[in-house]
C-alpha atoms as a PDB file:
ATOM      1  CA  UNK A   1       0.000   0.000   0.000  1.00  0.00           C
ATOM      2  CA  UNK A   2       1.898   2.722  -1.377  1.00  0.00           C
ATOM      3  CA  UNK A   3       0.891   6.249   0.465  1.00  0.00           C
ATOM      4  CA  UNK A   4       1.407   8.966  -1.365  1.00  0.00           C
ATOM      5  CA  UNK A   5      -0.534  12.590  -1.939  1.00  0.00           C
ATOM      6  CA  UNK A   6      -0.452  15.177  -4.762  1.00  0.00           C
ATOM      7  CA  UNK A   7       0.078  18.555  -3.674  1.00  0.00           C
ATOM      8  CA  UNK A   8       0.763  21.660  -5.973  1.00  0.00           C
ATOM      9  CA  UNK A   9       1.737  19.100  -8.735  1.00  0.00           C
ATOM     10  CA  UNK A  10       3.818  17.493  -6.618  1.00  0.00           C
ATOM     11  CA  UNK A  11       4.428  14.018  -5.068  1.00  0.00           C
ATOM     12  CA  UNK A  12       3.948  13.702  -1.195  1.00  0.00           C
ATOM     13  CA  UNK A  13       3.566  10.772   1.099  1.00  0.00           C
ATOM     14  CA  UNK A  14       1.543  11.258   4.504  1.00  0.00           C
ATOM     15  CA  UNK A  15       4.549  11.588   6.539  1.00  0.00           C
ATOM     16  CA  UNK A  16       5.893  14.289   4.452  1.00  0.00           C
ATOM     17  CA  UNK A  17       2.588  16.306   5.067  1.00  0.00           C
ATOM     18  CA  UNK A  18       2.855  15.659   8.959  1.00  0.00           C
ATOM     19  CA  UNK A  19       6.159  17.007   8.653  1.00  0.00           C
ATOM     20  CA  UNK A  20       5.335  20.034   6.703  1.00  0.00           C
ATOM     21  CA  UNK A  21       2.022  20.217   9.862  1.00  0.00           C
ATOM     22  CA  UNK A  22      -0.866  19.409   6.635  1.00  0.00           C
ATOM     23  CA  UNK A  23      -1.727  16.441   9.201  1.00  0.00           C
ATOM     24  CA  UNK A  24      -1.922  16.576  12.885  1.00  0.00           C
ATOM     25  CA  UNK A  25       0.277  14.594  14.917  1.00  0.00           C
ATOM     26  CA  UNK A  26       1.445  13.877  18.420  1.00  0.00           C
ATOM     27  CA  UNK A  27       4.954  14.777  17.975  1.00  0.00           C
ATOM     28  CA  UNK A  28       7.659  14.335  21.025  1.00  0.00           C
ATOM     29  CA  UNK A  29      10.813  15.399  19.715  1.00  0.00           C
ATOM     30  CA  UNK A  30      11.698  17.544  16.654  1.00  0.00           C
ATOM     31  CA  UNK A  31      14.837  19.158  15.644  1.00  0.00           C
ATOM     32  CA  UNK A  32      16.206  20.228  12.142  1.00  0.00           C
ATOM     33  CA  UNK A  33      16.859  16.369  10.734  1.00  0.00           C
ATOM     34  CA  UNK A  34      13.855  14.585  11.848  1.00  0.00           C
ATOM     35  CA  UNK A  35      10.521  14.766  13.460  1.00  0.00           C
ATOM     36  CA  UNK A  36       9.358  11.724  16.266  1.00  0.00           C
ATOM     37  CA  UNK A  37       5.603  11.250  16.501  1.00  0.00           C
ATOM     38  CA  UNK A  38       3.243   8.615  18.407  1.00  0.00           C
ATOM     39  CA  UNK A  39       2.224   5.775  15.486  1.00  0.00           C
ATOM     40  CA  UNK A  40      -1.150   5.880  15.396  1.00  0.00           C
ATOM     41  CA  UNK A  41      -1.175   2.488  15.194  1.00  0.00           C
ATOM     42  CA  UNK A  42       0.470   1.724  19.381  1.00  0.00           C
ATOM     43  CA  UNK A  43       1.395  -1.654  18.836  1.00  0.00           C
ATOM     44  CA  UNK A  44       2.499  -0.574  22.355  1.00  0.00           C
ATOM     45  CA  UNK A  45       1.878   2.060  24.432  1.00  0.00           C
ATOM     46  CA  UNK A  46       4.559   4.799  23.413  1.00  0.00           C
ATOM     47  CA  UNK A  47       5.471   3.441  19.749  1.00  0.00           C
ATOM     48  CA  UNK A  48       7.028   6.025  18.594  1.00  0.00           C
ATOM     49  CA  UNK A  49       8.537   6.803  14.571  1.00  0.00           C
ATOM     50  CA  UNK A  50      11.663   8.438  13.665  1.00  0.00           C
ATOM     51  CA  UNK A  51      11.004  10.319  10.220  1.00  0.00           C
ATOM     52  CA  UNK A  52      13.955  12.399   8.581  1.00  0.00           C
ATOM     53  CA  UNK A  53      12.394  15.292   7.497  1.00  0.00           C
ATOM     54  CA  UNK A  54      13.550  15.120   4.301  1.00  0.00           C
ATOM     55  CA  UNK A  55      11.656  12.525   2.346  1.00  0.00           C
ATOM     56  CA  UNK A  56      13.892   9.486   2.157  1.00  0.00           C
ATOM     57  CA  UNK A  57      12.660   6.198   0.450  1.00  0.00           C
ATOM     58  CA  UNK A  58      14.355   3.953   2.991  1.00  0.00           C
ATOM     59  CA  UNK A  59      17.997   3.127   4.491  1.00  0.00           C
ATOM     60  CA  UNK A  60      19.799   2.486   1.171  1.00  0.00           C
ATOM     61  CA  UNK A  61      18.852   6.125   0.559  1.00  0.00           C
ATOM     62  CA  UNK A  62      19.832   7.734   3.798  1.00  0.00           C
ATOM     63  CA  UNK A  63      22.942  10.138   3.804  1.00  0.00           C
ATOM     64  CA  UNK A  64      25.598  10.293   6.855  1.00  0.00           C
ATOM     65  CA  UNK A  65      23.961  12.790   8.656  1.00  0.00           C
ATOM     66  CA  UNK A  66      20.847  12.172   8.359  1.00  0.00           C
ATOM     67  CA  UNK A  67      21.179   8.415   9.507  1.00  0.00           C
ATOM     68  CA  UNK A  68      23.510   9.971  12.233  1.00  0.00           C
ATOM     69  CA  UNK A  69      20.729  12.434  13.457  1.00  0.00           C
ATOM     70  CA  UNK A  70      17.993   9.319  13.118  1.00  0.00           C
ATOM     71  CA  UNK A  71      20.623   7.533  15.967  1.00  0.00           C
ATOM     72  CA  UNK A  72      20.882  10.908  17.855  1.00  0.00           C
ATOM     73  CA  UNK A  73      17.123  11.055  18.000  1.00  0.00           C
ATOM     74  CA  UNK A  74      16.657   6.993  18.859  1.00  0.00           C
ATOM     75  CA  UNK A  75      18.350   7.543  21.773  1.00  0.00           C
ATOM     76  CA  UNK A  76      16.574  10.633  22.736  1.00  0.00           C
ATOM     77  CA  UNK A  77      13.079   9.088  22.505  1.00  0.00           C
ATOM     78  CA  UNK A  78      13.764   5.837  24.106  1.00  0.00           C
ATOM     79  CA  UNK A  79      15.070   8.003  26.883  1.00  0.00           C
ATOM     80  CA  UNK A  80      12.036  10.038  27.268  1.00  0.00           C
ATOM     81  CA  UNK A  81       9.882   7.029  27.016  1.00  0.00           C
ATOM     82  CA  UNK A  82      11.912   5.286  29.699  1.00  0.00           C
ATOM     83  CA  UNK A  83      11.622   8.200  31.718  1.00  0.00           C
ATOM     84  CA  UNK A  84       8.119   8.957  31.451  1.00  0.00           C
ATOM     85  CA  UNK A  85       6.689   5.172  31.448  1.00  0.00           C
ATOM     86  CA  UNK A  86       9.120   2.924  33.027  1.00  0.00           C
ATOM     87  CA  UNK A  87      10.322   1.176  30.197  1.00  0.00           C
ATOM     88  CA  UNK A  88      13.422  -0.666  30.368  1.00  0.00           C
ATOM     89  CA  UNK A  89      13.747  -2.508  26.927  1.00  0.00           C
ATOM     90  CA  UNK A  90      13.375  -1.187  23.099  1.00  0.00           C
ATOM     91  CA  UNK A  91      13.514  -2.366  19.778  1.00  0.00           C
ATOM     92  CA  UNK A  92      14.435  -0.362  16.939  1.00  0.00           C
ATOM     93  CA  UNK A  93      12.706  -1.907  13.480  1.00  0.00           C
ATOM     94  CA  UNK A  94      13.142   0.028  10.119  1.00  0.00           C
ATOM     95  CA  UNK A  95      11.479  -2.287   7.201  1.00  0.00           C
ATOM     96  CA  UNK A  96      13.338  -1.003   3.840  1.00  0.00           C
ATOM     97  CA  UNK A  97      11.768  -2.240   1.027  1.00  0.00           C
ATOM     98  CA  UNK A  98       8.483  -4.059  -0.410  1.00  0.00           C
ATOM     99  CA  UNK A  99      10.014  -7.429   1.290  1.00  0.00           C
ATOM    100  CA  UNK A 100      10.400  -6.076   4.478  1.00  0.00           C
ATOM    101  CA  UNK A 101       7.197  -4.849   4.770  1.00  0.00           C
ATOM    102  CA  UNK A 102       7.657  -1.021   4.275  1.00  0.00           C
ATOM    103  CA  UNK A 103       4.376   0.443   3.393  1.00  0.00           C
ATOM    104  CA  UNK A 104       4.647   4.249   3.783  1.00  0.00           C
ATOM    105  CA  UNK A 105       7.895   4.788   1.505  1.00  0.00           C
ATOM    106  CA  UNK A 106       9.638   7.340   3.592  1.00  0.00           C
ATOM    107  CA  UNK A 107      12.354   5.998   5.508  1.00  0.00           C
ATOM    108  CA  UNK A 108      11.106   5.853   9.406  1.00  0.00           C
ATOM    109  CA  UNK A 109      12.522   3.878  12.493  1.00  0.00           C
ATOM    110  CA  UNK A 110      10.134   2.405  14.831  1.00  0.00           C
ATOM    111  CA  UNK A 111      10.933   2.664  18.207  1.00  0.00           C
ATOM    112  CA  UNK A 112       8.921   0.125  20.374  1.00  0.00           C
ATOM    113  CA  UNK A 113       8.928   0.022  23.832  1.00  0.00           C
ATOM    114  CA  UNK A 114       8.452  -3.862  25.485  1.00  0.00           C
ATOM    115  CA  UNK A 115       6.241  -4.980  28.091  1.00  0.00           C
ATOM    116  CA  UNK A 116       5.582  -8.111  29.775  1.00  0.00           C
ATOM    117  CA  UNK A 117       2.877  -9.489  27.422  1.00  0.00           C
ATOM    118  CA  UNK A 118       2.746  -6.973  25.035  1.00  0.00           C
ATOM    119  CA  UNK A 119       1.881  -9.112  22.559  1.00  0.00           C
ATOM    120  CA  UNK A 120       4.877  -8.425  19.833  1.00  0.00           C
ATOM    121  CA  UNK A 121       6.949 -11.682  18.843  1.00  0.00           C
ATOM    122  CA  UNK A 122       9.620 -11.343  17.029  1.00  0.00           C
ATOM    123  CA  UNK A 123      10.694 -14.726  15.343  1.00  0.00           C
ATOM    124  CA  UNK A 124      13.803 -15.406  14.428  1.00  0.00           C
ATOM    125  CA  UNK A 125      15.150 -18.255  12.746  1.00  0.00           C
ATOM    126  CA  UNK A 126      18.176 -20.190  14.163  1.00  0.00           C
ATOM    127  CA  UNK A 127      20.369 -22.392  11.733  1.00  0.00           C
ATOM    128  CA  UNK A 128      23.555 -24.822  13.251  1.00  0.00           C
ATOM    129  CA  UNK A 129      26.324 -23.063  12.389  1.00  0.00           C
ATOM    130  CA  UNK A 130      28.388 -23.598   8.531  1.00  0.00           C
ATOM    131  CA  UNK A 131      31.643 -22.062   9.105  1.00  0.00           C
ATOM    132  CA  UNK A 132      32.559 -22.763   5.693  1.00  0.00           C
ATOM    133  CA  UNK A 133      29.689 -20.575   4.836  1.00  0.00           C
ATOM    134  CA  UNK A 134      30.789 -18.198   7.387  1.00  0.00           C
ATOM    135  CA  UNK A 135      33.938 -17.638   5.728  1.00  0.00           C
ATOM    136  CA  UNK A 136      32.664 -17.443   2.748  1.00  0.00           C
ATOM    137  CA  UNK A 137      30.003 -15.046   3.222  1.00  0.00           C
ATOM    138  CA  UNK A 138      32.426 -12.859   5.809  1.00  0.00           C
ATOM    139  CA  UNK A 139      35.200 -12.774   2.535  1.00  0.00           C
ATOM    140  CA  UNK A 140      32.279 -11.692   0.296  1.00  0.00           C
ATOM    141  CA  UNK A 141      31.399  -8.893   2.391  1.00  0.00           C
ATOM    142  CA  UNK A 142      34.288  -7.776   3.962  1.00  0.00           C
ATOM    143  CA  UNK A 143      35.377  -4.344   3.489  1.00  0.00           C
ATOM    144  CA  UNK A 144      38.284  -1.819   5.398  1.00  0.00           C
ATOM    145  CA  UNK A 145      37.377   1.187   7.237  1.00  0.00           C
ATOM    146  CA  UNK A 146      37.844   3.756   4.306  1.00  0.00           C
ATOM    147  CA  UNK A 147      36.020   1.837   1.557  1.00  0.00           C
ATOM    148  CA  UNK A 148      32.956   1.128   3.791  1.00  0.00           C
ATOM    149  CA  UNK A 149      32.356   4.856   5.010  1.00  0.00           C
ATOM    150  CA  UNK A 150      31.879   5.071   1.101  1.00  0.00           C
ATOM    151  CA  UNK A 151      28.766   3.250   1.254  1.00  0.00           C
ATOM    152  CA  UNK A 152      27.006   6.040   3.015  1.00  0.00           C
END
């Protein structure tokens, strides 16, 4: 379900138009890079997404700084949740891409704070071990220092 909005001519999703304040929202932490708002959605109480402000389709498009300022603002909100409802444990989920289950396509990190019983599972499938595999894959992706802050 692609979400996107014509405005002027122009091409923008719904987060863009919460962003630019077309859309109300319950926002808890802005600064130049990004803007964090409640999901409307609460798969628990405080979700909370990260949105650059400038529209990003997802993490293979994000520049340095702004996936720098996303981190900066991650740790901001899970403090403030942790502070203002006792949470102790977070997970951050970005789905990139049609596969992953991105839906709005404008980059955004979900940041979920966990409860006993809060109903998200997370499933994650364990395989024994191939080492051979393992060295295989680690040679294949391998890369030093300089050639891997190229990537961003």
């Amino acid at each position: 379900m692609l979400q996107l909005f014509y405005l002027g001519g122009k091409i923008m999703c719904i987060f863009c138009k919460i962003i630019n304040k077309e859309i109300p929202s319950y926002t808890i932490y802005e600064n130049d890079f990004v803007t964090c708002f409640l999901d409307i959605s609460q798969a628990t109480k405080g979700h909370t997404l990260i949105v650059p402000k400038k529209h990003v389709q997802d993490i293979f498009s994000l520049e340095k700084k702004e996936a720098e300022e996303i981190m900066k603002a991650a740790v901001v909100v899970a403090n403030v949740l942790k502070e203002k409802l006792g949470t102790k444990d977070i997970n951050l989920l970005n789905n990139s891409g049609q596969l992953a289950g991105q839906t709005v396509m404008h980059f955004h990190l979900h940041v979920l704070p966990r409860y006993e019983n809060d109903e998200i599972d997370f499933h994650q499938v364990d395989h024994e071990p191939n080492f051979l595999e393992l060295d295989k894959l680690y040679s294949c992706l391998l890369y030093t220092s300089d050639a891997a802050d190229d990537l961003i």
